[in-house]
PDB file of N, CA and C in Angstrom:
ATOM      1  N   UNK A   1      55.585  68.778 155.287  1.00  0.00           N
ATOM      2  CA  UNK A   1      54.773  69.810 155.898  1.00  0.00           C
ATOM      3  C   UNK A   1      53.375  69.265 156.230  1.00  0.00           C
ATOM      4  N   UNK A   2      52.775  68.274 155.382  1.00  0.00           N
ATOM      5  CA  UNK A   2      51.408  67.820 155.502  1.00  0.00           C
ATOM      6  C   UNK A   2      51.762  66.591 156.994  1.00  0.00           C
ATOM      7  N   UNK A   3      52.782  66.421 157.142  1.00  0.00           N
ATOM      8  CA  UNK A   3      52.655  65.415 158.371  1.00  0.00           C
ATOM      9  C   UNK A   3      52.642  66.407 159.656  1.00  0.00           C
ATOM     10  N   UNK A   4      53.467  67.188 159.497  1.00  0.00           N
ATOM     11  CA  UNK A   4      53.481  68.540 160.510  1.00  0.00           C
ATOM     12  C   UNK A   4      52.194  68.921 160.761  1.00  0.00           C
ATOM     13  N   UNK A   5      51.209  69.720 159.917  1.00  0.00           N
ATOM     14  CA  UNK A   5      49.610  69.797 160.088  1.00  0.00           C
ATOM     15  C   UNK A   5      49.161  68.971 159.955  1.00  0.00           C
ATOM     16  N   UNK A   6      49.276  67.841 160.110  1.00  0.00           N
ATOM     17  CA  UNK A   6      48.478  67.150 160.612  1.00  0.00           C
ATOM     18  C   UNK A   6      48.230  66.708 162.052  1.00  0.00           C
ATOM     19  N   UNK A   7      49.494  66.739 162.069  1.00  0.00           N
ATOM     20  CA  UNK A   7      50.048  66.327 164.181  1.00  0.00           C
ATOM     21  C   UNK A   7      49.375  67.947 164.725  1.00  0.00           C
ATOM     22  N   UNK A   8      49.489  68.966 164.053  1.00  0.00           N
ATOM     23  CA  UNK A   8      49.360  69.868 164.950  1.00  0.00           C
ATOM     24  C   UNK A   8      47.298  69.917 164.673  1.00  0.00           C
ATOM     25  N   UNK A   9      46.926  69.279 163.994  1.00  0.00           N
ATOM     26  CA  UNK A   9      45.423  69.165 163.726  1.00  0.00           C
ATOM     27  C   UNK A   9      44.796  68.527 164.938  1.00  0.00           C
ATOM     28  N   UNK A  10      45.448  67.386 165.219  1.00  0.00           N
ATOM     29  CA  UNK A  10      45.436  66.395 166.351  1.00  0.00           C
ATOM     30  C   UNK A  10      45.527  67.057 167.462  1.00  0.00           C
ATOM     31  N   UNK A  11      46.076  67.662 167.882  1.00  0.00           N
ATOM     32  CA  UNK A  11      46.990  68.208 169.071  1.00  0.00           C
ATOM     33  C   UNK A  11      45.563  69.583 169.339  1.00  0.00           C
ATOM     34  N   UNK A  12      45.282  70.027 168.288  1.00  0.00           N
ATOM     35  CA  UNK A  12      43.940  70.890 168.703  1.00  0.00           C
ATOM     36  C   UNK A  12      42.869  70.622 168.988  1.00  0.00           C
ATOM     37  N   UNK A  13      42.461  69.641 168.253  1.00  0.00           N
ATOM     38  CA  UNK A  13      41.229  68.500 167.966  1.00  0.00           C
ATOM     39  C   UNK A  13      41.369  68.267 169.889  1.00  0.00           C
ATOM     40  N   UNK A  14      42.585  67.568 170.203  1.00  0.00           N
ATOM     41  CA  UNK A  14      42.372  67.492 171.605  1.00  0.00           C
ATOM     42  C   UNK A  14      41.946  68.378 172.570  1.00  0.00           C
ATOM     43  N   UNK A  15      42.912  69.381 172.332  1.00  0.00           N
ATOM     44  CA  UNK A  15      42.575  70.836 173.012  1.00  0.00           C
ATOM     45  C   UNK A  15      40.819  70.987 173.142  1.00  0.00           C
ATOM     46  N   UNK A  16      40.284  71.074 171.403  1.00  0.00           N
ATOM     47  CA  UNK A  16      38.885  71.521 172.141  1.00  0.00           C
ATOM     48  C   UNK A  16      37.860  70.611 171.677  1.00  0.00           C
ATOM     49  N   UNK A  17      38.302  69.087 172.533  1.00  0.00           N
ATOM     50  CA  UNK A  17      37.371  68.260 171.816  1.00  0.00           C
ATOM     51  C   UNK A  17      36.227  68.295 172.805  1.00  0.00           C
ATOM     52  N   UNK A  18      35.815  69.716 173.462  1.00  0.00           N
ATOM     53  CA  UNK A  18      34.468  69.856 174.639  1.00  0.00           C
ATOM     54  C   UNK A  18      33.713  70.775 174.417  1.00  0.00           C
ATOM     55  N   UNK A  19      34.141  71.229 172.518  1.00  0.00           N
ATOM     56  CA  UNK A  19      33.175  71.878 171.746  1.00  0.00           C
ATOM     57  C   UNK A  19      31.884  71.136 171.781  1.00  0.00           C
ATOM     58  N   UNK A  20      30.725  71.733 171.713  1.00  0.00           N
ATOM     59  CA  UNK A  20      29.512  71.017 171.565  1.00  0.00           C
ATOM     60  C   UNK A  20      29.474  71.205 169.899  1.00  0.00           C
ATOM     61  N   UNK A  21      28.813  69.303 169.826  1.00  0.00           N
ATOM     62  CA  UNK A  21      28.664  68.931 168.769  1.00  0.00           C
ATOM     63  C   UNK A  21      27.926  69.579 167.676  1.00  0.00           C
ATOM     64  N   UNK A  22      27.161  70.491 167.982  1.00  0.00           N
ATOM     65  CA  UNK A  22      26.234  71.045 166.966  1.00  0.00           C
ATOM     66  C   UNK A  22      27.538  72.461 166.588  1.00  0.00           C
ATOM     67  N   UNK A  23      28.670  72.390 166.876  1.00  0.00           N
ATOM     68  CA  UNK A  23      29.444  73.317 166.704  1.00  0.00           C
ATOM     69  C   UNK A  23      30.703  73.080 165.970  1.00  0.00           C
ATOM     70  N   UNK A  24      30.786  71.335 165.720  1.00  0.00           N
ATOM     71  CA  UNK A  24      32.252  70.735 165.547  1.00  0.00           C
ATOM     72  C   UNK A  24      32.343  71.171 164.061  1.00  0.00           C
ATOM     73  N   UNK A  25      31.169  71.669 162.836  1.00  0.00           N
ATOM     74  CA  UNK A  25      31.289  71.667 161.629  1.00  0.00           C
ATOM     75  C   UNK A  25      32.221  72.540 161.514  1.00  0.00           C
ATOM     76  N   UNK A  26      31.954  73.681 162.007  1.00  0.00           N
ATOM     77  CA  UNK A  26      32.576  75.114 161.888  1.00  0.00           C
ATOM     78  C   UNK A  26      34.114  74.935 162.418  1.00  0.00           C
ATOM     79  N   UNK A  27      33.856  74.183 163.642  1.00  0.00           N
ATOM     80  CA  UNK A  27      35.583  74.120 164.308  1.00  0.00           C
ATOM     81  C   UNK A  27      36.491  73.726 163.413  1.00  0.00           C
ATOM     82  N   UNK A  28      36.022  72.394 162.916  1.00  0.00           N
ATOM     83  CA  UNK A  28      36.835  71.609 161.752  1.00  0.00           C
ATOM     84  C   UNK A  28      37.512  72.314 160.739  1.00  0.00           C
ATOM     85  N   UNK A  29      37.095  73.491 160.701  1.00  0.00           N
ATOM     86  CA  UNK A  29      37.336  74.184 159.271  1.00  0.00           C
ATOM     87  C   UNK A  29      38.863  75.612 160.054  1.00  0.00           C
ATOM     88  N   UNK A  30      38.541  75.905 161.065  1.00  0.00           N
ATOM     89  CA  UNK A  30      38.935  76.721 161.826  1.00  0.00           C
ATOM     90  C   UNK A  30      40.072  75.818 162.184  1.00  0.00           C
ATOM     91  N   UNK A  31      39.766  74.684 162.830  1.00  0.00           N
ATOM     92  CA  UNK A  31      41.256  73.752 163.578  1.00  0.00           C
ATOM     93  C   UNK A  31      42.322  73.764 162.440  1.00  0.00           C
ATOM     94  N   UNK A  32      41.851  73.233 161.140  1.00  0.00           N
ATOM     95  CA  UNK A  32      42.893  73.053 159.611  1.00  0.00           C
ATOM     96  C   UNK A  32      43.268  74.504 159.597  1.00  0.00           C
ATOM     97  N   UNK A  33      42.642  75.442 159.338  1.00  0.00           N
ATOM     98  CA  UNK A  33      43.283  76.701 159.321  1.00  0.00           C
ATOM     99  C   UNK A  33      44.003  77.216 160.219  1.00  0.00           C
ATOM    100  N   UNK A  34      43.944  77.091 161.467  1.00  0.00           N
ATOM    101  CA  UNK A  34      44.959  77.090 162.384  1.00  0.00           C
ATOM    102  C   UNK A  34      46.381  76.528 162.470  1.00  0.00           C
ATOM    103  N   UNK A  35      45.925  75.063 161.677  1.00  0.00           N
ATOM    104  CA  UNK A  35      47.102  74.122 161.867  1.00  0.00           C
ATOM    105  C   UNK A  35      48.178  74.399 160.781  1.00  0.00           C
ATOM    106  N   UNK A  36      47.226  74.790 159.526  1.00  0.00           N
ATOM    107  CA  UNK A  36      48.392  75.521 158.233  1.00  0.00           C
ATOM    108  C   UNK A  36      49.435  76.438 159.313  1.00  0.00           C
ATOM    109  N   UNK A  37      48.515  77.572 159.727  1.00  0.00           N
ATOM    110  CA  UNK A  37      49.169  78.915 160.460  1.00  0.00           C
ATOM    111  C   UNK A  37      50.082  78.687 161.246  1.00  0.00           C
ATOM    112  N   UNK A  38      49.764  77.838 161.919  1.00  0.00           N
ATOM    113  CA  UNK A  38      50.911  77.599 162.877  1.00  0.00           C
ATOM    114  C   UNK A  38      52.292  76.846 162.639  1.00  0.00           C
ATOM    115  N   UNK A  39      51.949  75.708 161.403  1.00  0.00           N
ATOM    116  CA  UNK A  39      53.342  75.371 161.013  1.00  0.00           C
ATOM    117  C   UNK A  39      53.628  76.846 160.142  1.00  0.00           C
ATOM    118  N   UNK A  40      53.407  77.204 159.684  1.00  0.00           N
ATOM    119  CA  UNK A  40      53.688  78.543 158.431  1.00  0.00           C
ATOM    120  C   UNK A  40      54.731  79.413 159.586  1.00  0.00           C
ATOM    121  N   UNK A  41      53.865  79.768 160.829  1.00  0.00           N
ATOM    122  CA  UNK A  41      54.441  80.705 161.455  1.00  0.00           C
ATOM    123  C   UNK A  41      56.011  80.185 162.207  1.00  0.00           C
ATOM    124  N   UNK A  42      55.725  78.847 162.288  1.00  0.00           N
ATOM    125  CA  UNK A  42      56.739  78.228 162.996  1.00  0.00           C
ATOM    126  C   UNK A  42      57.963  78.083 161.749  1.00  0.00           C
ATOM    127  N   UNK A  43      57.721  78.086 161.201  1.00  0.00           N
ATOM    128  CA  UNK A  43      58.811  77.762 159.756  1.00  0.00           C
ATOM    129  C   UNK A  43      59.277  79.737 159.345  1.00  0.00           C
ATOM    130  N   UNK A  44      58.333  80.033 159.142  1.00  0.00           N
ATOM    131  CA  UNK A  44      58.887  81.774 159.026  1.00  0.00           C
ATOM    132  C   UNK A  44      60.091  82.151 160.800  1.00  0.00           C
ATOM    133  N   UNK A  45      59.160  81.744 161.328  1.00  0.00           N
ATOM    134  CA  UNK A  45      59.762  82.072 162.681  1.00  0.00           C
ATOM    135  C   UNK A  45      61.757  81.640 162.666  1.00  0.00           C
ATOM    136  N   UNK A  46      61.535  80.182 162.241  1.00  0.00           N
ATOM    137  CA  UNK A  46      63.193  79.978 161.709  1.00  0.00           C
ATOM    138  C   UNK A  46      64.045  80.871 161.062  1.00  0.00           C
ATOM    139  N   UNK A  47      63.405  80.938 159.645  1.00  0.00           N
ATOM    140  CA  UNK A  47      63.934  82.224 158.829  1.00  0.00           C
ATOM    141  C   UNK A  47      64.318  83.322 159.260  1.00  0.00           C
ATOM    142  N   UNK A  48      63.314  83.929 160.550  1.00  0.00           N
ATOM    143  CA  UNK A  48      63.777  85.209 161.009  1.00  0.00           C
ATOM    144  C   UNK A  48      64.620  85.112 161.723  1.00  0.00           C
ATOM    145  N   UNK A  49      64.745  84.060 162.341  1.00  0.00           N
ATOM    146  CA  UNK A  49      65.743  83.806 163.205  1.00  0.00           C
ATOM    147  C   UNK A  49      67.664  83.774 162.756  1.00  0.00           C
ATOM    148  N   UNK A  50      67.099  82.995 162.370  1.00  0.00           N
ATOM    149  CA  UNK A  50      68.674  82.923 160.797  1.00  0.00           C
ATOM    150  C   UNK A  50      69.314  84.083 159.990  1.00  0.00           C
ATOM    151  N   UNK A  51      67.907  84.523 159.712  1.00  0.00           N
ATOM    152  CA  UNK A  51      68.460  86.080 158.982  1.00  0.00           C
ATOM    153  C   UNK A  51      68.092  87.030 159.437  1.00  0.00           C
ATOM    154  N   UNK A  52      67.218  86.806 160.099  1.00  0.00           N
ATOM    155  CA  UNK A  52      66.941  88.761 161.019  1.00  0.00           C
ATOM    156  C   UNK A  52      65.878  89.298 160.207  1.00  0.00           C
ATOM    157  N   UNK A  53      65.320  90.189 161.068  1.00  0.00           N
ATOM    158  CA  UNK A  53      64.151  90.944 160.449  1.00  0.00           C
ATOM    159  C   UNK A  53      64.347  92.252 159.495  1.00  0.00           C
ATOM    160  N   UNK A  54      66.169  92.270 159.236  1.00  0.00           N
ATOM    161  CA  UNK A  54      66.017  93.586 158.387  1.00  0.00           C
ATOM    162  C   UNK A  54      66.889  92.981 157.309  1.00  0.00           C
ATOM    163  N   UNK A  55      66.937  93.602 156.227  1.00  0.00           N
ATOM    164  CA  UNK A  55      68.377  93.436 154.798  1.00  0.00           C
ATOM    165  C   UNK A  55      68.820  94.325 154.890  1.00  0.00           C
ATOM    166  N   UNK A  56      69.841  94.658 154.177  1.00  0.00           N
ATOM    167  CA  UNK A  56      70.362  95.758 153.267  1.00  0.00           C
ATOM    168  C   UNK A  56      69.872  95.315 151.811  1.00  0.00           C
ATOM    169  N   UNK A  57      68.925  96.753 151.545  1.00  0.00           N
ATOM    170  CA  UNK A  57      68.602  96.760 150.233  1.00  0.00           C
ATOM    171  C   UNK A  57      68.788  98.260 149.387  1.00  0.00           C
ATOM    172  N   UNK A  58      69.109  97.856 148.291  1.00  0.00           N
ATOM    173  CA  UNK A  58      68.904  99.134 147.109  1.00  0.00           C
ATOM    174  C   UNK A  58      68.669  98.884 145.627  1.00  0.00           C
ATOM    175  N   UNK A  59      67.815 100.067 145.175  1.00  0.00           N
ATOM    176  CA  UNK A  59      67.027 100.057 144.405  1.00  0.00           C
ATOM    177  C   UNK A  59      68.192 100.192 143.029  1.00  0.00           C
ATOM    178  N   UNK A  60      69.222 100.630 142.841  1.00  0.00           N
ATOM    179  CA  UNK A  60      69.911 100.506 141.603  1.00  0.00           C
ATOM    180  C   UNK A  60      71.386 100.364 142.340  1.00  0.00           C
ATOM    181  N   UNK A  61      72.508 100.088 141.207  1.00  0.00           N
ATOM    182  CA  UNK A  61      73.712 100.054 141.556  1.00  0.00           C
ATOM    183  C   UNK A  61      74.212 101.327 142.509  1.00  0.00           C
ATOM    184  N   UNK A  62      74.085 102.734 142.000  1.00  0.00           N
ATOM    185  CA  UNK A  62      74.681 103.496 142.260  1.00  0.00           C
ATOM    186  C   UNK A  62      74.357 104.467 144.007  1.00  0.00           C
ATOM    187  N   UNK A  63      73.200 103.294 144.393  1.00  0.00           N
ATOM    188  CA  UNK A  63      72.360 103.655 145.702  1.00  0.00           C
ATOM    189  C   UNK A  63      73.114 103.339 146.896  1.00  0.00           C
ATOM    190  N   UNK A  64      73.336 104.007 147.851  1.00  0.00           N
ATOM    191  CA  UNK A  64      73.715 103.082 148.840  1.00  0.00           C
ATOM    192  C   UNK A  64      72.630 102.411 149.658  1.00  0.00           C
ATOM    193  N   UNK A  65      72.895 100.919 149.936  1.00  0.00           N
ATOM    194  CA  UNK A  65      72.012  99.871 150.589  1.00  0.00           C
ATOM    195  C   UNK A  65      71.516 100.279 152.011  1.00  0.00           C
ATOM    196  N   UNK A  66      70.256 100.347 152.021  1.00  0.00           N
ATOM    197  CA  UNK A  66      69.393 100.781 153.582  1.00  0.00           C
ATOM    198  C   UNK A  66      69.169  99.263 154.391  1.00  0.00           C
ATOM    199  N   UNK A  67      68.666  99.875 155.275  1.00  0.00           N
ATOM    200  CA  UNK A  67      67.906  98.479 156.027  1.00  0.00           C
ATOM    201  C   UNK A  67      66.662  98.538 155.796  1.00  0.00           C
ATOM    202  N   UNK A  68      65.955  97.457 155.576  1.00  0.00           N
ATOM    203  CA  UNK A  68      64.476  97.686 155.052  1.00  0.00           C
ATOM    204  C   UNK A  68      64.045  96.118 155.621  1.00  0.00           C
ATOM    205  N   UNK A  69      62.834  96.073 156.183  1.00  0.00           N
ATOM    206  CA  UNK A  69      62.133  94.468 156.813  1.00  0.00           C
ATOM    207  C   UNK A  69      62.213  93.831 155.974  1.00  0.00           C
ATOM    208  N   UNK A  70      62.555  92.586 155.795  1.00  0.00           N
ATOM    209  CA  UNK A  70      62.511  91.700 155.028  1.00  0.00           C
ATOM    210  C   UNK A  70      61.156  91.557 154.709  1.00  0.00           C
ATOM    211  N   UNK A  71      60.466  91.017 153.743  1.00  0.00           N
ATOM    212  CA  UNK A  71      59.224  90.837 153.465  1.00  0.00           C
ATOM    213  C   UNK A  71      58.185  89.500 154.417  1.00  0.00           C
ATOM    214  N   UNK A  72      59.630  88.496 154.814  1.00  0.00           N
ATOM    215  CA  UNK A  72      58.874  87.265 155.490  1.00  0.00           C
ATOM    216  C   UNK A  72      58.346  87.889 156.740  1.00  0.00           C
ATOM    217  N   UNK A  73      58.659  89.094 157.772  1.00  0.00           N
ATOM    218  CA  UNK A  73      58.617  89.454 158.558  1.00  0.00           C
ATOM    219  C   UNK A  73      57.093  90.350 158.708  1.00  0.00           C
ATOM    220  N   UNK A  74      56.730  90.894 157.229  1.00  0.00           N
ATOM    221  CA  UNK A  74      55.410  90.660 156.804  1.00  0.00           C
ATOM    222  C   UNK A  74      54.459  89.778 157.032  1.00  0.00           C
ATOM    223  N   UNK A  75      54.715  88.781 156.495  1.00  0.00           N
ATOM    224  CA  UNK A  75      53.916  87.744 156.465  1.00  0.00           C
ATOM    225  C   UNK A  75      53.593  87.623 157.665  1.00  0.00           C
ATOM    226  N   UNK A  76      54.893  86.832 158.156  1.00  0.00           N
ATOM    227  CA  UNK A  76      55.016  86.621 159.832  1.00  0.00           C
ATOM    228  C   UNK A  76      53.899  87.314 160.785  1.00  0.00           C
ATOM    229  N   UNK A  77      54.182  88.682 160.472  1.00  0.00           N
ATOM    230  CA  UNK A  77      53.150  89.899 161.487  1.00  0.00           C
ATOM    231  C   UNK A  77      51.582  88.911 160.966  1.00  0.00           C
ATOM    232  N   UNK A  78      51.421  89.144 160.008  1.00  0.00           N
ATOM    233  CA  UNK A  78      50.018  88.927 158.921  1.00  0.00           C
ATOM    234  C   UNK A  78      49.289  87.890 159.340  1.00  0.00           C
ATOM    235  N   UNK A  79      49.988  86.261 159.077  1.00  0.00           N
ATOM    236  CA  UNK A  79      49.915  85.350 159.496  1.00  0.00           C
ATOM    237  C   UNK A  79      49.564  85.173 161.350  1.00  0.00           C
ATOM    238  N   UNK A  80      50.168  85.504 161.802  1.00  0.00           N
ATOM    239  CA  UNK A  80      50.231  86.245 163.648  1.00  0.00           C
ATOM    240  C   UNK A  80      49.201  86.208 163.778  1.00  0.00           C
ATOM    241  N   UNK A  81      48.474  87.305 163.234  1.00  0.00           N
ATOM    242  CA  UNK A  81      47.407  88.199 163.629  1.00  0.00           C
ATOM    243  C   UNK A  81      45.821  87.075 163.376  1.00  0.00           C
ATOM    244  N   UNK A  82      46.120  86.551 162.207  1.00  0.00           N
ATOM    245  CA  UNK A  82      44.589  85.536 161.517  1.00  0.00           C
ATOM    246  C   UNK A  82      44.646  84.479 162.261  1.00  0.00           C
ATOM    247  N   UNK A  83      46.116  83.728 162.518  1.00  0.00           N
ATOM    248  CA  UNK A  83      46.007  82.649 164.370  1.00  0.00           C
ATOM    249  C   UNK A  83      45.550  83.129 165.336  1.00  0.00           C
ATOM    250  N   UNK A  84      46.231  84.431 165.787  1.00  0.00           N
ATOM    251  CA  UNK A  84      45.440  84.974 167.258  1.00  0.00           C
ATOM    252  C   UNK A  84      43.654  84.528 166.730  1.00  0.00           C
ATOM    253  N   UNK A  85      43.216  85.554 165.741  1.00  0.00           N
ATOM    254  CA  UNK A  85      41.738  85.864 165.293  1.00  0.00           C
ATOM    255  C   UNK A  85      41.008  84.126 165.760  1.00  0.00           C
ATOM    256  N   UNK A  86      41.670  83.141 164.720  1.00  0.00           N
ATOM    257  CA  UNK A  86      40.943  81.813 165.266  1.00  0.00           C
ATOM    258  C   UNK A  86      41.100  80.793 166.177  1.00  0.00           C
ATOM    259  N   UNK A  87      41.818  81.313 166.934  1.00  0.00           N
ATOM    260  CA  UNK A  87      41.980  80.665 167.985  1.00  0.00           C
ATOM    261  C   UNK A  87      41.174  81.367 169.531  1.00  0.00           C
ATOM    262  N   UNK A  88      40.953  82.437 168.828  1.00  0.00           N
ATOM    263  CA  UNK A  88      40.157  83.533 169.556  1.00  0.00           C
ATOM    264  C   UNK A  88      38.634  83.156 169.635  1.00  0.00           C
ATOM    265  N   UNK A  89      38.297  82.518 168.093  1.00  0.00           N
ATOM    266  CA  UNK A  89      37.420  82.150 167.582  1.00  0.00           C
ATOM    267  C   UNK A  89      36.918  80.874 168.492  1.00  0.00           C
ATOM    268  N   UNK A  90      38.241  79.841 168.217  1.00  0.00           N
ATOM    269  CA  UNK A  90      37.481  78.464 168.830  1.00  0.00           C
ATOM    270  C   UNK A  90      37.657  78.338 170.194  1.00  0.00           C
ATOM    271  N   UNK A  91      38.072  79.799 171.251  1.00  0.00           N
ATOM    272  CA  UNK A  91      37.920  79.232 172.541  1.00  0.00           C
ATOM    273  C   UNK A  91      36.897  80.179 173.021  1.00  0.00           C
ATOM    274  N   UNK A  92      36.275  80.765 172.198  1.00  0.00           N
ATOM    275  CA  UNK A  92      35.083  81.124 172.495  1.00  0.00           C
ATOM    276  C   UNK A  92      34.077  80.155 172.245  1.00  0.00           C
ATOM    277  N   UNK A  93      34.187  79.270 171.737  1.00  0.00           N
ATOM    278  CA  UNK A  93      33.067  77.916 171.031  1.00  0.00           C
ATOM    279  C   UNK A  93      32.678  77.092 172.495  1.00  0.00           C
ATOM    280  N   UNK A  94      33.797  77.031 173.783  1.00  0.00           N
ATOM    281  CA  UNK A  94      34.138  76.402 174.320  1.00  0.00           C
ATOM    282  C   UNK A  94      33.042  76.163 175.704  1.00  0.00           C
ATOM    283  N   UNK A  95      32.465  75.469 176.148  1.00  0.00           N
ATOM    284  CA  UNK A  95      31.984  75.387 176.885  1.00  0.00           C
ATOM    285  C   UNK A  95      31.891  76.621 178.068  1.00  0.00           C
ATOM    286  N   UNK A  96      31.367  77.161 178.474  1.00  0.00           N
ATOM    287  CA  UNK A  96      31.729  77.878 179.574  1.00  0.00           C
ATOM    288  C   UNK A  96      31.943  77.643 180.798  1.00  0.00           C
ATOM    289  N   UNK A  97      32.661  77.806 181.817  1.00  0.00           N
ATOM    290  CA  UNK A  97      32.982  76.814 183.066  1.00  0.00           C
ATOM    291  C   UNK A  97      31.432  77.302 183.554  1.00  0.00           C
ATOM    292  N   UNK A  98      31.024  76.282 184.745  1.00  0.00           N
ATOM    293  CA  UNK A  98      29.879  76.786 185.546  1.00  0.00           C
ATOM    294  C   UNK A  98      30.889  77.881 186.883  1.00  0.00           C
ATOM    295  N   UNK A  99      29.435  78.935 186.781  1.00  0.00           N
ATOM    296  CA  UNK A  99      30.057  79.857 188.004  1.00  0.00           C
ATOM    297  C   UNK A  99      30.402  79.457 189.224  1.00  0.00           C
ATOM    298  N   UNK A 100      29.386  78.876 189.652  1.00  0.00           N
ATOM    299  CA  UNK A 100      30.155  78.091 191.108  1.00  0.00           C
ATOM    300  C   UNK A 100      31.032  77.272 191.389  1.00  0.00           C
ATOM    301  N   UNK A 101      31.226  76.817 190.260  1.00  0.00           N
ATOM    302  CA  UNK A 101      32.103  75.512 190.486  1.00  0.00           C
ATOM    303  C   UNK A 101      33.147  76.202 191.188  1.00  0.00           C
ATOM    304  N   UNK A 102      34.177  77.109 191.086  1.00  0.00           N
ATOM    305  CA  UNK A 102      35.187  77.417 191.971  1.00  0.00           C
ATOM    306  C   UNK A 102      34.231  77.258 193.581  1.00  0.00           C
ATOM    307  N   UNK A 103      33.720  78.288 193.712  1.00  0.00           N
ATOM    308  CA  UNK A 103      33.496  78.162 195.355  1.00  0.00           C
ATOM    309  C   UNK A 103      32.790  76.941 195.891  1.00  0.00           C
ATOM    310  N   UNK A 104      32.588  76.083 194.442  1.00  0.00           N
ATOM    311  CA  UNK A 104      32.722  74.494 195.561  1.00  0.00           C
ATOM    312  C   UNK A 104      33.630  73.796 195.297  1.00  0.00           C
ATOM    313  N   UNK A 105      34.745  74.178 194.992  1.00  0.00           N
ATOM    314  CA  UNK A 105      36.171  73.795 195.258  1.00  0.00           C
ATOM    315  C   UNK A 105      36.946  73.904 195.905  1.00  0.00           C
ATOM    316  N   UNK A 106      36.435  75.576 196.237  1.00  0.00           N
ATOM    317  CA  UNK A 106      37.325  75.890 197.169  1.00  0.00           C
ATOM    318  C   UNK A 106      36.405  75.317 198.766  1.00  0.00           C
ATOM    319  N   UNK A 107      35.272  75.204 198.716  1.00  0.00           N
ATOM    320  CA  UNK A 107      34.674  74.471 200.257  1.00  0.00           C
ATOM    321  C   UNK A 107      34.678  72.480 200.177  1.00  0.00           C
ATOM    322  N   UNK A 108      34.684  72.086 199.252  1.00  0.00           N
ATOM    323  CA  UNK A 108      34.721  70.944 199.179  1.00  0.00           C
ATOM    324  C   UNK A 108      35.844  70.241 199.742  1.00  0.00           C
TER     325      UNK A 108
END
């Protein structure tokens, strides 16, 4: 798993290596947390896949078994949501394009 986040550490590091430097402390910390999340989500993502997002469960013998979310499907949502949040995070860090540049692209 640690070779997995690590490649996917790399692979971001590239993505936003046009963070300005007085900003890379904070990214660094945000890119690793991303990179956990995303193998996490990618590995839950299997699981659900394999077994589905519901069981049959019951609470004593004499119950009959419901469908109820599996708990990874929890996570899954949970996990989801704190990647969107920092990745939200570090492409806001991101340089901003200049405004004109399109309409001297498009006349150039």
């Amino acid at each position: 798993m640690e070779n997995r986040v690590g490649s996917e550490i790399e692979r971001l590091k590239g993505l936003f290596k046009d963070i300005p430097k007085i900003q890379l402390d904070v990214t660094e910390g945000l890119i690793t947390q991303a990179a956990r999340l995303r193998i996490l989500l990618d590995d839950n993502w299997k699981d659900i896949l394999e077994n589905g997002e519901y069981e049959k469960f019951k609470q004593s013998e004499n119950q009959i078994p419901y469908d109820r979310k599996r708990p990874i499907v929890e996570n899954y949502d949970n996990r989801d949501k704190t990647y969107q949040s920092i990745i939200k995070q570090l492409t806001e860090l991101l340089p901003k394009p200049e405004k004109n540049r399109k309409s001297k692209l498009l006349r150039g």
